[in-house]
PDB file of N, CA and C in Angstrom:
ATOM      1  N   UNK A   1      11.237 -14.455 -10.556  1.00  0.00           N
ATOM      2  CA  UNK A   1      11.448 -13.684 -11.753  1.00  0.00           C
ATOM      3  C   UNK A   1      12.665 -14.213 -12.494  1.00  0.00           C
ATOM      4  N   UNK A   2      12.304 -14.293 -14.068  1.00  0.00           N
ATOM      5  CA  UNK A   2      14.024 -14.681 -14.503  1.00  0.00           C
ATOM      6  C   UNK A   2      14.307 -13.494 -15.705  1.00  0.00           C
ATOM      7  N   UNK A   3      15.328 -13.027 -15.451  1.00  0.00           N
ATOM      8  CA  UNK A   3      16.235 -12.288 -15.992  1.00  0.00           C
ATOM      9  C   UNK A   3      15.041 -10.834 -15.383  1.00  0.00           C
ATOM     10  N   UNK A   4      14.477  -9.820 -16.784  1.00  0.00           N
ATOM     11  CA  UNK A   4      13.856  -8.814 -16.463  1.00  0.00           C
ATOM     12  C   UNK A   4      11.957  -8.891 -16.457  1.00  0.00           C
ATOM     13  N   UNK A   5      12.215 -10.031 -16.774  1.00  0.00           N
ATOM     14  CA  UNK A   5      10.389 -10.056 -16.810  1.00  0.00           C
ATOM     15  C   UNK A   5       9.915 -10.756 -15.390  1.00  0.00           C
ATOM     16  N   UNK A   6       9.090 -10.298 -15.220  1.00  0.00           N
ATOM     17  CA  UNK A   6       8.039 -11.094 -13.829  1.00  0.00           C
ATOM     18  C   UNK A   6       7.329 -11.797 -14.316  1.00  0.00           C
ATOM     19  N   UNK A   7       6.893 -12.613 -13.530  1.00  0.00           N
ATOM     20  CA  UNK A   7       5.489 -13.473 -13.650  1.00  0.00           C
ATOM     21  C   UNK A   7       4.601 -12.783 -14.221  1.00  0.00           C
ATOM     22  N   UNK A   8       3.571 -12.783 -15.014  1.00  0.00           N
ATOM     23  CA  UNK A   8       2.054 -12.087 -15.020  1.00  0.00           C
ATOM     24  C   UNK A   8       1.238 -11.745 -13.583  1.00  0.00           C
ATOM     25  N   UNK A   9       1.413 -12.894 -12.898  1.00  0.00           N
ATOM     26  CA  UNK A   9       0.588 -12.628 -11.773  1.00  0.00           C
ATOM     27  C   UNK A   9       1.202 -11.610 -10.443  1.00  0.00           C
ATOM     28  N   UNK A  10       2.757 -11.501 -10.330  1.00  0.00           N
ATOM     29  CA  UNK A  10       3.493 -10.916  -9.891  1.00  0.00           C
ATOM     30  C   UNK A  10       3.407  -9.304 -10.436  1.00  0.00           C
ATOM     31  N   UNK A  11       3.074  -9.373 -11.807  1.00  0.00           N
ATOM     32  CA  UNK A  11       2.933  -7.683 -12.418  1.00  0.00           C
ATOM     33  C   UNK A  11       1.543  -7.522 -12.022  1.00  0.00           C
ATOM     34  N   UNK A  12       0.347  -8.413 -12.243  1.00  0.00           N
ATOM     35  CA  UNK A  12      -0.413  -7.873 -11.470  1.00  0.00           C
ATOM     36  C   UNK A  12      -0.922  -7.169 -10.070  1.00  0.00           C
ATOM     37  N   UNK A  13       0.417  -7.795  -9.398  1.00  0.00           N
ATOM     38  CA  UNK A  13       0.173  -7.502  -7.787  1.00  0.00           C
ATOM     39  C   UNK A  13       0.842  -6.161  -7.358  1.00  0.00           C
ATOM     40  N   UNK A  14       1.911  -6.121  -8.274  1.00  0.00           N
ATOM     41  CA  UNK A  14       2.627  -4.840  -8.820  1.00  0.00           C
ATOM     42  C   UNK A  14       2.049  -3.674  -8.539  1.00  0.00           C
ATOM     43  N   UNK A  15       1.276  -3.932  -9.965  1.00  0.00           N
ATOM     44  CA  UNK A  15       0.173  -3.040 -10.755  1.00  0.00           C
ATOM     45  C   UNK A  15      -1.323  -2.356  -9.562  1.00  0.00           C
ATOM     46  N   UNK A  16      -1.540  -3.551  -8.678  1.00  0.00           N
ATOM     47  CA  UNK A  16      -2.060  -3.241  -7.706  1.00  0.00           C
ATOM     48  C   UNK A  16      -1.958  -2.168  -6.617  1.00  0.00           C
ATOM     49  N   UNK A  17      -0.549  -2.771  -5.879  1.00  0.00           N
ATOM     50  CA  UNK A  17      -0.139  -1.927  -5.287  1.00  0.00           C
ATOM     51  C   UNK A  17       0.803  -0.415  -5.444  1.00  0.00           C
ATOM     52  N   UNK A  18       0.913  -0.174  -6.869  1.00  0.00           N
ATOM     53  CA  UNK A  18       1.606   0.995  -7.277  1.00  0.00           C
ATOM     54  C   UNK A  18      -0.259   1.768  -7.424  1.00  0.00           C
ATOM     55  N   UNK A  19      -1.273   1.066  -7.720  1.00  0.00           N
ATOM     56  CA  UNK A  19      -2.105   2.012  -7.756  1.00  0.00           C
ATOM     57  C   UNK A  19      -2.768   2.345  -6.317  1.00  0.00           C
ATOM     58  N   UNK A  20      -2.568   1.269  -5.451  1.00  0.00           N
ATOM     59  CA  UNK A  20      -2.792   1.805  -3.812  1.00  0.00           C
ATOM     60  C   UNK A  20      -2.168   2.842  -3.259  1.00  0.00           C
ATOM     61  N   UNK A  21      -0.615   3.368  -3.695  1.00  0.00           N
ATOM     62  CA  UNK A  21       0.061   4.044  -3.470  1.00  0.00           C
ATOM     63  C   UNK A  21      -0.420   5.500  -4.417  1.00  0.00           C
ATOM     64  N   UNK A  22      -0.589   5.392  -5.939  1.00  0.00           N
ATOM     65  CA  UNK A  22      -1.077   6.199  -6.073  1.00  0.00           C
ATOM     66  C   UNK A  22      -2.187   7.031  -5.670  1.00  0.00           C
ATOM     67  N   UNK A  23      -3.662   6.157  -5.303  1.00  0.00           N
ATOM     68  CA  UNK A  23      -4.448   6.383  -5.039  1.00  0.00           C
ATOM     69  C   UNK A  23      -3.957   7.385  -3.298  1.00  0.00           C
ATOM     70  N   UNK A  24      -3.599   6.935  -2.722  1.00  0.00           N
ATOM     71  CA  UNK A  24      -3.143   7.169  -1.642  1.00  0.00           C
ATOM     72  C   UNK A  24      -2.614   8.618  -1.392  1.00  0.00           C
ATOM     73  N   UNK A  25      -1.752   8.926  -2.003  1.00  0.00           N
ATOM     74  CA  UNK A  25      -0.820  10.118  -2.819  1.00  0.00           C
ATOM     75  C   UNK A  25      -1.774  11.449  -3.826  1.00  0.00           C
ATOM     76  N   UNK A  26      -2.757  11.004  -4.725  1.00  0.00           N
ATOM     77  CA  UNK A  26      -3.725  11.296  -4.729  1.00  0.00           C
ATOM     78  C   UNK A  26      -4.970  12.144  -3.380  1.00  0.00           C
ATOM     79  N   UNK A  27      -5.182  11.825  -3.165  1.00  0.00           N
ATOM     80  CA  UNK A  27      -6.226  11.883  -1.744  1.00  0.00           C
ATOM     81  C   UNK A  27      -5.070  12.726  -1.044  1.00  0.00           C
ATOM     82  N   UNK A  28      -3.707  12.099  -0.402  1.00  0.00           N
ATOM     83  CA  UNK A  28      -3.429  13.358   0.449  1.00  0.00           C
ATOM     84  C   UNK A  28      -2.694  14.585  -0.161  1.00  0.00           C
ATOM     85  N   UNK A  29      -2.910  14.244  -1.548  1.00  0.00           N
ATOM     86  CA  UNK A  29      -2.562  16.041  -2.374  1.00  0.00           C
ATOM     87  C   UNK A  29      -3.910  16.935  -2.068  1.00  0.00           C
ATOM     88  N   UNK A  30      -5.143  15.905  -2.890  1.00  0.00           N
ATOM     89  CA  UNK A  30      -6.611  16.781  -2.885  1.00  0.00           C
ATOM     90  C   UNK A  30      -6.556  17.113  -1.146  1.00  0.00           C
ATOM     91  N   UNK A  31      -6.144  16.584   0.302  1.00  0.00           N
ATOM     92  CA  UNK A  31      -6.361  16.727   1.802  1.00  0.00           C
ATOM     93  C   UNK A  31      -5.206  18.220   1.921  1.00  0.00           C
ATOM     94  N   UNK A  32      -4.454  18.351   0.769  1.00  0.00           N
ATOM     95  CA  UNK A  32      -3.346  19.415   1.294  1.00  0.00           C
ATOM     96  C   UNK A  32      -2.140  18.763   2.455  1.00  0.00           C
ATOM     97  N   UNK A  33      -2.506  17.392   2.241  1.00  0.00           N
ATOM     98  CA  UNK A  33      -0.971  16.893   3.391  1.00  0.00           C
ATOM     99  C   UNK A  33       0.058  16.600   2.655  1.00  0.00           C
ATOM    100  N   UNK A  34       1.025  16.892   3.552  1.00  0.00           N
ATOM    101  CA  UNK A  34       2.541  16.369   2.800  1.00  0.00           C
ATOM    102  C   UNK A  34       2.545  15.037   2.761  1.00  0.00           C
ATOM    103  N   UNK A  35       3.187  14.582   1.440  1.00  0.00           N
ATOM    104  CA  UNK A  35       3.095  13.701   1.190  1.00  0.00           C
ATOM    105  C   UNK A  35       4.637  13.079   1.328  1.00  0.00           C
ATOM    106  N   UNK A  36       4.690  11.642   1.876  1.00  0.00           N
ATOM    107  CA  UNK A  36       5.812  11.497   2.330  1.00  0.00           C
ATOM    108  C   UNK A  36       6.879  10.944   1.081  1.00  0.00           C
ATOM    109  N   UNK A  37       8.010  11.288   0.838  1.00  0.00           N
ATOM    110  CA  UNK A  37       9.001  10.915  -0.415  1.00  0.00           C
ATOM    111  C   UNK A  37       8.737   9.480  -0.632  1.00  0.00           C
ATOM    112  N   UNK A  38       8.754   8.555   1.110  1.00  0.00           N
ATOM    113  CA  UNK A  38       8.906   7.157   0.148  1.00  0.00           C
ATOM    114  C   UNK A  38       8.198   6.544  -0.046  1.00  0.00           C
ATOM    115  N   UNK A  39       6.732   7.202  -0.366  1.00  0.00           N
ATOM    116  CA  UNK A  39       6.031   6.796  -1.064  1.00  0.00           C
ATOM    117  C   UNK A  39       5.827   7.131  -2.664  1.00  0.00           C
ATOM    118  N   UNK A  40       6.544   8.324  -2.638  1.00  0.00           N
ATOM    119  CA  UNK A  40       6.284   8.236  -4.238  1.00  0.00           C
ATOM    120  C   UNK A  40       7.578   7.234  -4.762  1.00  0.00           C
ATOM    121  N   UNK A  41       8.562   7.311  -3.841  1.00  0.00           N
ATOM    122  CA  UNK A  41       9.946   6.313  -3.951  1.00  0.00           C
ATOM    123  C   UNK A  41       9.445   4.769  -4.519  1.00  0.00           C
ATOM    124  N   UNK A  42       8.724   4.384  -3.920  1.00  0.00           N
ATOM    125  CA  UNK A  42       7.907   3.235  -3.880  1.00  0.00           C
ATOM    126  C   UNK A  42       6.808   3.206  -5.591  1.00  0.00           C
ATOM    127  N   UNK A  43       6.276   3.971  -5.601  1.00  0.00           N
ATOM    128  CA  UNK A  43       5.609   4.099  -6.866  1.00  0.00           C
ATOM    129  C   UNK A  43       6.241   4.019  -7.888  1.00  0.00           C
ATOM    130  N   UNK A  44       7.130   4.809  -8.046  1.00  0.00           N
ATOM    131  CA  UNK A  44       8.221   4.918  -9.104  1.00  0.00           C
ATOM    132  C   UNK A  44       8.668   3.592  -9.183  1.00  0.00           C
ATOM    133  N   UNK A  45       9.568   2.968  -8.091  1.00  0.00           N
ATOM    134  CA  UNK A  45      10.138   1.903  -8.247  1.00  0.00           C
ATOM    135  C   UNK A  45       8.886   0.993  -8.744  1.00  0.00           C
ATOM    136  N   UNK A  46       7.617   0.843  -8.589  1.00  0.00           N
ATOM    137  CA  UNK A  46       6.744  -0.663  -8.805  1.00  0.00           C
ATOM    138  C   UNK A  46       6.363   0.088 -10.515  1.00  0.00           C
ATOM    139  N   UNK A  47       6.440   1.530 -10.858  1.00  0.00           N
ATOM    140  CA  UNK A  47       6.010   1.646 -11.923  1.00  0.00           C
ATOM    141  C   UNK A  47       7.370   1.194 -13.416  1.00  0.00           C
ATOM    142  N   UNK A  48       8.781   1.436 -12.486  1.00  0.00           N
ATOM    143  CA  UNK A  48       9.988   0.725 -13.347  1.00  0.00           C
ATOM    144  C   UNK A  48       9.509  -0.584 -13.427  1.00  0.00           C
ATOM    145  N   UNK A  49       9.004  -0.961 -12.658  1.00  0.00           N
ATOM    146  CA  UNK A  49       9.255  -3.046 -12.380  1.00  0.00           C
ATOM    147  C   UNK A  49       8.093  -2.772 -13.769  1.00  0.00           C
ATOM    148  N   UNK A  50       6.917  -1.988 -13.874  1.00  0.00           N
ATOM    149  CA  UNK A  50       6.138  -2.523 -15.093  1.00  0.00           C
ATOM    150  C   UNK A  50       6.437  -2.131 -16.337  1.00  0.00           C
ATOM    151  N   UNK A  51       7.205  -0.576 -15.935  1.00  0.00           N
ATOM    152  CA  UNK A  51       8.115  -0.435 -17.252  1.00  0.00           C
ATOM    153  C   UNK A  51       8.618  -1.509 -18.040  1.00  0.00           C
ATOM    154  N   UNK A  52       9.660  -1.846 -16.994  1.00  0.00           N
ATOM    155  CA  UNK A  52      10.917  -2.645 -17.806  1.00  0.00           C
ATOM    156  C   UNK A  52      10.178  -4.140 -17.935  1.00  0.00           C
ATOM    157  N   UNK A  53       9.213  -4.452 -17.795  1.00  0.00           N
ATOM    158  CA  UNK A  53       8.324  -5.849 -18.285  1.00  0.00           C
ATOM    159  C   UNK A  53       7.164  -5.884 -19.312  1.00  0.00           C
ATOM    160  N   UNK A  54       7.204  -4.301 -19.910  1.00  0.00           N
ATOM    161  CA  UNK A  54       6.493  -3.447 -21.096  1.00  0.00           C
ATOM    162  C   UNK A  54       4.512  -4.392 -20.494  1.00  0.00           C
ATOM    163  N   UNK A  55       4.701  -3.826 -19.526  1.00  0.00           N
ATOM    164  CA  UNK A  55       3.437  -3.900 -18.602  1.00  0.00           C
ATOM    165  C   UNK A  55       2.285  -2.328 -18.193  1.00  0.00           C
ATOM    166  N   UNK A  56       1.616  -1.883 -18.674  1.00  0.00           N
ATOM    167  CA  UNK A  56       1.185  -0.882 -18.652  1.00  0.00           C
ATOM    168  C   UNK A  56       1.201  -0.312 -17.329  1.00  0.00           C
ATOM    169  N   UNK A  57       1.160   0.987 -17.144  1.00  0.00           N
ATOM    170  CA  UNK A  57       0.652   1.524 -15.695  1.00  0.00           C
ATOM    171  C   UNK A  57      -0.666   1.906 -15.598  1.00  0.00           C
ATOM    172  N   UNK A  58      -1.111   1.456 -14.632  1.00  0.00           N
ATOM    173  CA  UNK A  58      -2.553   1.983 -13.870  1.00  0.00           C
ATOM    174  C   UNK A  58      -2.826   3.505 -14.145  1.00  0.00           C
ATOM    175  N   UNK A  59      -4.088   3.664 -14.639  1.00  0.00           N
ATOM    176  CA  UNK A  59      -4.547   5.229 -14.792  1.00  0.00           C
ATOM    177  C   UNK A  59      -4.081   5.807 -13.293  1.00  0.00           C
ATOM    178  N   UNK A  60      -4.189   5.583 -12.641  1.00  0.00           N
ATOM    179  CA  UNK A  60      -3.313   6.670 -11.250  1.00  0.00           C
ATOM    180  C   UNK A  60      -2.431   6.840 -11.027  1.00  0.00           C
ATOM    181  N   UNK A  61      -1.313   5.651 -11.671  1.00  0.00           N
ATOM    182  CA  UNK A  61       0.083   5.941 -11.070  1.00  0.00           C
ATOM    183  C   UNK A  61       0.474   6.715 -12.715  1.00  0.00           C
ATOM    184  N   UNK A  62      -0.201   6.695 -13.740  1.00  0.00           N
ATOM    185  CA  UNK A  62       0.400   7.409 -14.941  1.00  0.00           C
ATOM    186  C   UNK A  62      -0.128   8.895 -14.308  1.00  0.00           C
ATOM    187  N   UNK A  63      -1.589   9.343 -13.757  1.00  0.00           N
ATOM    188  CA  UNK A  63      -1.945  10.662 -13.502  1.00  0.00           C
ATOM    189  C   UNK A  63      -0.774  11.211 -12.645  1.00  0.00           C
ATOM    190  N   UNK A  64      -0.200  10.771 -11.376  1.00  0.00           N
ATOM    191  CA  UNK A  64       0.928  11.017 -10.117  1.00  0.00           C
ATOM    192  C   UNK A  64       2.185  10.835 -11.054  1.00  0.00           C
ATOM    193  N   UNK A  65       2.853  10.535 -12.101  1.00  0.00           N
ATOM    194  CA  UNK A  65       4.157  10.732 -12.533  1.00  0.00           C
ATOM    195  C   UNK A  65       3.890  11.952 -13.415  1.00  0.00           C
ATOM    196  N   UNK A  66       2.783  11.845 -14.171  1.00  0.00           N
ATOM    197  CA  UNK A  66       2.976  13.141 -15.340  1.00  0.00           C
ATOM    198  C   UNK A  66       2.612  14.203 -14.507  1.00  0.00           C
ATOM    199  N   UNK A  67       2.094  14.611 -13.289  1.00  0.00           N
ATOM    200  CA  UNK A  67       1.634  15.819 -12.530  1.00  0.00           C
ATOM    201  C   UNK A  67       3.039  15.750 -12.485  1.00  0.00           C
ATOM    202  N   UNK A  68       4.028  15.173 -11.623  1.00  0.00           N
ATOM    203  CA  UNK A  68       5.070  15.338 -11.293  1.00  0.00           C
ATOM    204  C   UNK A  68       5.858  15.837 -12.432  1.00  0.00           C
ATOM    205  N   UNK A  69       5.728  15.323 -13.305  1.00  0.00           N
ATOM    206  CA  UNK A  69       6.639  15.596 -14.384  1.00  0.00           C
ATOM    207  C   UNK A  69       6.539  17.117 -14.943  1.00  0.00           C
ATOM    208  N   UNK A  70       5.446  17.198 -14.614  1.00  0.00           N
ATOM    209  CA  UNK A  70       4.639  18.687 -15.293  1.00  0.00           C
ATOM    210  C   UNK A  70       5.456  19.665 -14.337  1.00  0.00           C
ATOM    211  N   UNK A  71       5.562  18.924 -13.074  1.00  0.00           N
ATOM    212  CA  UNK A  71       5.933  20.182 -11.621  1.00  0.00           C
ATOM    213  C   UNK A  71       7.100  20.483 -11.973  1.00  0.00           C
ATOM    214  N   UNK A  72       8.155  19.263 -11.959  1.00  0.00           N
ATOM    215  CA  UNK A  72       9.287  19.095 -12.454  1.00  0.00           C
ATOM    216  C   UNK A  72      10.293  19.698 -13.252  1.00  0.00           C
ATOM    217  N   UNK A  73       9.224  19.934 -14.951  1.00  0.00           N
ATOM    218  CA  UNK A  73       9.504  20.801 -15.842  1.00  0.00           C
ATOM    219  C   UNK A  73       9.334  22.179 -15.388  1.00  0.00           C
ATOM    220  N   UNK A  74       8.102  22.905 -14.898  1.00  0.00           N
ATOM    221  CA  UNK A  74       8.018  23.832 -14.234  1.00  0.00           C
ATOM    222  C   UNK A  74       9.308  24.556 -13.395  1.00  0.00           C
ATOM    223  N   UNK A  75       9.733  23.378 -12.352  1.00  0.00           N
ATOM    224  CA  UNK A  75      10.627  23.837 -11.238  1.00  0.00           C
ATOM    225  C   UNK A  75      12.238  23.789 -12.104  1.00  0.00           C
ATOM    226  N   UNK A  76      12.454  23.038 -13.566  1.00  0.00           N
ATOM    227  CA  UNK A  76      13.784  23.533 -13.712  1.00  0.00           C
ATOM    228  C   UNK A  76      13.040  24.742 -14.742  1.00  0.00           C
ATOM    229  N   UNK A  77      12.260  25.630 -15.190  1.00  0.00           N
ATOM    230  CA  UNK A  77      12.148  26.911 -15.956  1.00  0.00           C
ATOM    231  C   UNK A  77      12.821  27.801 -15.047  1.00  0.00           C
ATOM    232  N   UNK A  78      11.967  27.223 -14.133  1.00  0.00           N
ATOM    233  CA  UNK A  78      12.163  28.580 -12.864  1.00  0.00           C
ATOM    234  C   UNK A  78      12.755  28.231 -11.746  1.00  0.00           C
ATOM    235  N   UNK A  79      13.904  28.058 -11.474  1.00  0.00           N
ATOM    236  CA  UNK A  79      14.908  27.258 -10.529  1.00  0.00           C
ATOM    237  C   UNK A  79      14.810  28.309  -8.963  1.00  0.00           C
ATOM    238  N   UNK A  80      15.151  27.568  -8.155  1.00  0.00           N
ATOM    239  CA  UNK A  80      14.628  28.186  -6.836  1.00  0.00           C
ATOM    240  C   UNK A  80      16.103  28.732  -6.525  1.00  0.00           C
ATOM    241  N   UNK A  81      15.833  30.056  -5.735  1.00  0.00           N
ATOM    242  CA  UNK A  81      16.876  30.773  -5.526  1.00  0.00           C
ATOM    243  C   UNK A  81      17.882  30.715  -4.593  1.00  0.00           C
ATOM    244  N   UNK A  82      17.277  29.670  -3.648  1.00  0.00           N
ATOM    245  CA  UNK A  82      16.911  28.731  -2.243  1.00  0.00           C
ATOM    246  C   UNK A  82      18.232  27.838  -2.659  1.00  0.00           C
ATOM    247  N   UNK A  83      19.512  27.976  -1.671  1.00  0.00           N
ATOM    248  CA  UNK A  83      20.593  26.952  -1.775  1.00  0.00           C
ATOM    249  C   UNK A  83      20.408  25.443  -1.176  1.00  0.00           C
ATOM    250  N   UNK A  84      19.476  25.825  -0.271  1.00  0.00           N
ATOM    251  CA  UNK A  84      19.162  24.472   0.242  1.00  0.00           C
ATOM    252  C   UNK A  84      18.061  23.387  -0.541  1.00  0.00           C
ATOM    253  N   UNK A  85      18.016  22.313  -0.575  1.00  0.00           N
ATOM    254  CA  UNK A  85      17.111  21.836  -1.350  1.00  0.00           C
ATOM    255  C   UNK A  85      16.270  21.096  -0.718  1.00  0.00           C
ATOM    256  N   UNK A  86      14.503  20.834  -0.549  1.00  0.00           N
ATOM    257  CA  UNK A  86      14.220  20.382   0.232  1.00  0.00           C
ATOM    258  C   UNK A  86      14.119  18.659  -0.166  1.00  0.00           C
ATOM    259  N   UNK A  87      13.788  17.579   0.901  1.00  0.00           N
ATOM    260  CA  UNK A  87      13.810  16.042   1.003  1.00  0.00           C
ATOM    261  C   UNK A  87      12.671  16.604  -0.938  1.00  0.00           C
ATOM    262  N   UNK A  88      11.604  17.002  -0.823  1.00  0.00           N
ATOM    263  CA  UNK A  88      10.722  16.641  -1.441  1.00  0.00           C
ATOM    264  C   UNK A  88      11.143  17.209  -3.326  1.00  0.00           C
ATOM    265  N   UNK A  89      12.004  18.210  -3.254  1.00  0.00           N
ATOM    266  CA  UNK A  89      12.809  18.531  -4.159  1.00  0.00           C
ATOM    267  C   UNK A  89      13.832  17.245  -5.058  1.00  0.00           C
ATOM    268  N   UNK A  90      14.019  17.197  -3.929  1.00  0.00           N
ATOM    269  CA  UNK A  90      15.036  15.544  -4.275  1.00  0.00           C
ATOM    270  C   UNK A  90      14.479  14.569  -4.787  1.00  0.00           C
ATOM    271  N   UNK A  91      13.423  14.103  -4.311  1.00  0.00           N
ATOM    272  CA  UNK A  91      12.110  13.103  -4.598  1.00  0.00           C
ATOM    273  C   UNK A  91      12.228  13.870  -6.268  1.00  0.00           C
ATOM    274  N   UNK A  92      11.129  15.163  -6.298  1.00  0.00           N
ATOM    275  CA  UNK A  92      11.008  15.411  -7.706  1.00  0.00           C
ATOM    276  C   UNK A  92      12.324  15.442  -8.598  1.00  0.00           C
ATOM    277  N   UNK A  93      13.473  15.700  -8.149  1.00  0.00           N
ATOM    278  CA  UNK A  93      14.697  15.519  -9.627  1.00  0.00           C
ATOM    279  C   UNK A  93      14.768  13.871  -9.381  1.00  0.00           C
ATOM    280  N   UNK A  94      14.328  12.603  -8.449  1.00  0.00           N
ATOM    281  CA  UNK A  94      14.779  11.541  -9.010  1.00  0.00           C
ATOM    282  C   UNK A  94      13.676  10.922 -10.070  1.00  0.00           C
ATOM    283  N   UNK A  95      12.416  11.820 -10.009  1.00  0.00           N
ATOM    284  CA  UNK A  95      11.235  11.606 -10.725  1.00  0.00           C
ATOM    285  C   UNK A  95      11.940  11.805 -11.872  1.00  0.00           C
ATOM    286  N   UNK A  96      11.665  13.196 -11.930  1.00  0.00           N
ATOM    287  CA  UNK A  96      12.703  13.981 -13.163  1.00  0.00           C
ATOM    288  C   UNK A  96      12.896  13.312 -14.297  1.00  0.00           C
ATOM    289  N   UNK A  97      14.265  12.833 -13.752  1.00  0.00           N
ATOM    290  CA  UNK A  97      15.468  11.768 -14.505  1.00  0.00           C
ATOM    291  C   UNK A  97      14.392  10.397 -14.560  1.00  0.00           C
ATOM    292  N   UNK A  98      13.587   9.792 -13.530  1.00  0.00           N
ATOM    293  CA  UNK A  98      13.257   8.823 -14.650  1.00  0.00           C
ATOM    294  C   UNK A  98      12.222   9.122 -15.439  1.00  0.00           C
ATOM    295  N   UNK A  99      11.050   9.746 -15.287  1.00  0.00           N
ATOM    296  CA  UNK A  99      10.826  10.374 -16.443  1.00  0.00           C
ATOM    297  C   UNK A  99      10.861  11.027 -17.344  1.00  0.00           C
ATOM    298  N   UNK A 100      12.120  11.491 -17.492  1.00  0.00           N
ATOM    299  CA  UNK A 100      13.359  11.779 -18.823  1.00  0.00           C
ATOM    300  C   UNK A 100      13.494  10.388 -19.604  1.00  0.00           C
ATOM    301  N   UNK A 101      13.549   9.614 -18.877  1.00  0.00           N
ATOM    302  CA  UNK A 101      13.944   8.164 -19.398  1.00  0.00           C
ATOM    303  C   UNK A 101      12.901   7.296 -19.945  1.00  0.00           C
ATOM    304  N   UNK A 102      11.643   7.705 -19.378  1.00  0.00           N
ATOM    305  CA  UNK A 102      10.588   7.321 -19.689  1.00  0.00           C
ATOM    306  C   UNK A 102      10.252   7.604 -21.371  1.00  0.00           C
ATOM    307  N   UNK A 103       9.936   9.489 -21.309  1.00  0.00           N
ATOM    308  CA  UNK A 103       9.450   9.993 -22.378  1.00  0.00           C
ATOM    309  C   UNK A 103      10.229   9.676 -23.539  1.00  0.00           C
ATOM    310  N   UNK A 104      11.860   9.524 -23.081  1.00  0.00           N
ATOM    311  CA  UNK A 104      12.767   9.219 -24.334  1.00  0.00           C
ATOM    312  C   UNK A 104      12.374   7.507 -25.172  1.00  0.00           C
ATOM    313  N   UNK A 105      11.792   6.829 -24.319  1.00  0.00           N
ATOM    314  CA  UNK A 105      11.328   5.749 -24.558  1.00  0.00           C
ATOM    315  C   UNK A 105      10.369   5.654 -25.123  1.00  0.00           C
ATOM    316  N   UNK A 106       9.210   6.184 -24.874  1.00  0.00           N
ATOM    317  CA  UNK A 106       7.786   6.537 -25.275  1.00  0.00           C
ATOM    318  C   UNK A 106       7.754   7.262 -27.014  1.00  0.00           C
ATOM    319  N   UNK A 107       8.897   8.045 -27.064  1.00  0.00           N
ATOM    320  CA  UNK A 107       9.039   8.826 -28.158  1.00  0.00           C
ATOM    321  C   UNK A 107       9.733   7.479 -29.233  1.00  0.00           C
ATOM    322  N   UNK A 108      10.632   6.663 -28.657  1.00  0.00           N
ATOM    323  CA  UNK A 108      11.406   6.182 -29.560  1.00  0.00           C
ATOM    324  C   UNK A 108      10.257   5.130 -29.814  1.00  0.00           C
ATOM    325  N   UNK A 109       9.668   4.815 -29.352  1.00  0.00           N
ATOM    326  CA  UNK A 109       8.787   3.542 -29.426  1.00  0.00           C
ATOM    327  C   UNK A 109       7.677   3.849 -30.679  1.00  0.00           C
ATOM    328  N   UNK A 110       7.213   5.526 -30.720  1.00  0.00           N
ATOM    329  CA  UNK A 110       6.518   6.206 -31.489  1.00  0.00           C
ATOM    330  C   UNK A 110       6.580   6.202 -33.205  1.00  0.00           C
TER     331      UNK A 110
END
């Protein structure tokens, strides 16, 4: 890679595996299993790498950030009363913030 862009063929493989992960993440929401943080950790990060190379995201990994985002918005209306915060809480505010960063992008681009 030089400077912020990848290869083409490198964003493709990307693009691949952020939608294996989605897909993945997917399926064990519809199964009702917990789903483990570093995998959405992982998504996020391969969906920045296509961000920041103005590389589209895969219809699954865009469906798994905007659910999140949707939860996200939801969970700061109505903030939990709960001092402790759980691993998966954490996961959703680092979503959060980058899709804060996202939409501010999306809008300015508009």
């Amino acid at each position: 890679m030089k400077g912020s862009h990848a290869e083409p063929d490198k964003l493709v493989e990307v693009a691949r595996l952020a939608t294996a992960i989605a897909d993945r993440i997917l399926e064990q929401h519809a199964a009702g299993t917990t789903i483990p943080p570093e995998q959405f950790i992982m998504m996020v990060r391969a969906a920045r790498m296509l961000q920041d190379n103005q590389a589209p995201w895969p219809p699954a990994v865009e469906q798994v950030l905007m659910e999140v985002a949707k939860r996200a918005e939801q969970a700061e209306e109505t903030p939990d009363a709960s001092p402790a915060a759980s691993v998966g809480d954490e996961v959703v505010g680092h979503l959060s913030q980058f899709l804060g960063a996202v939409k501010r992008r999306v809008g300015a681009s508009r």
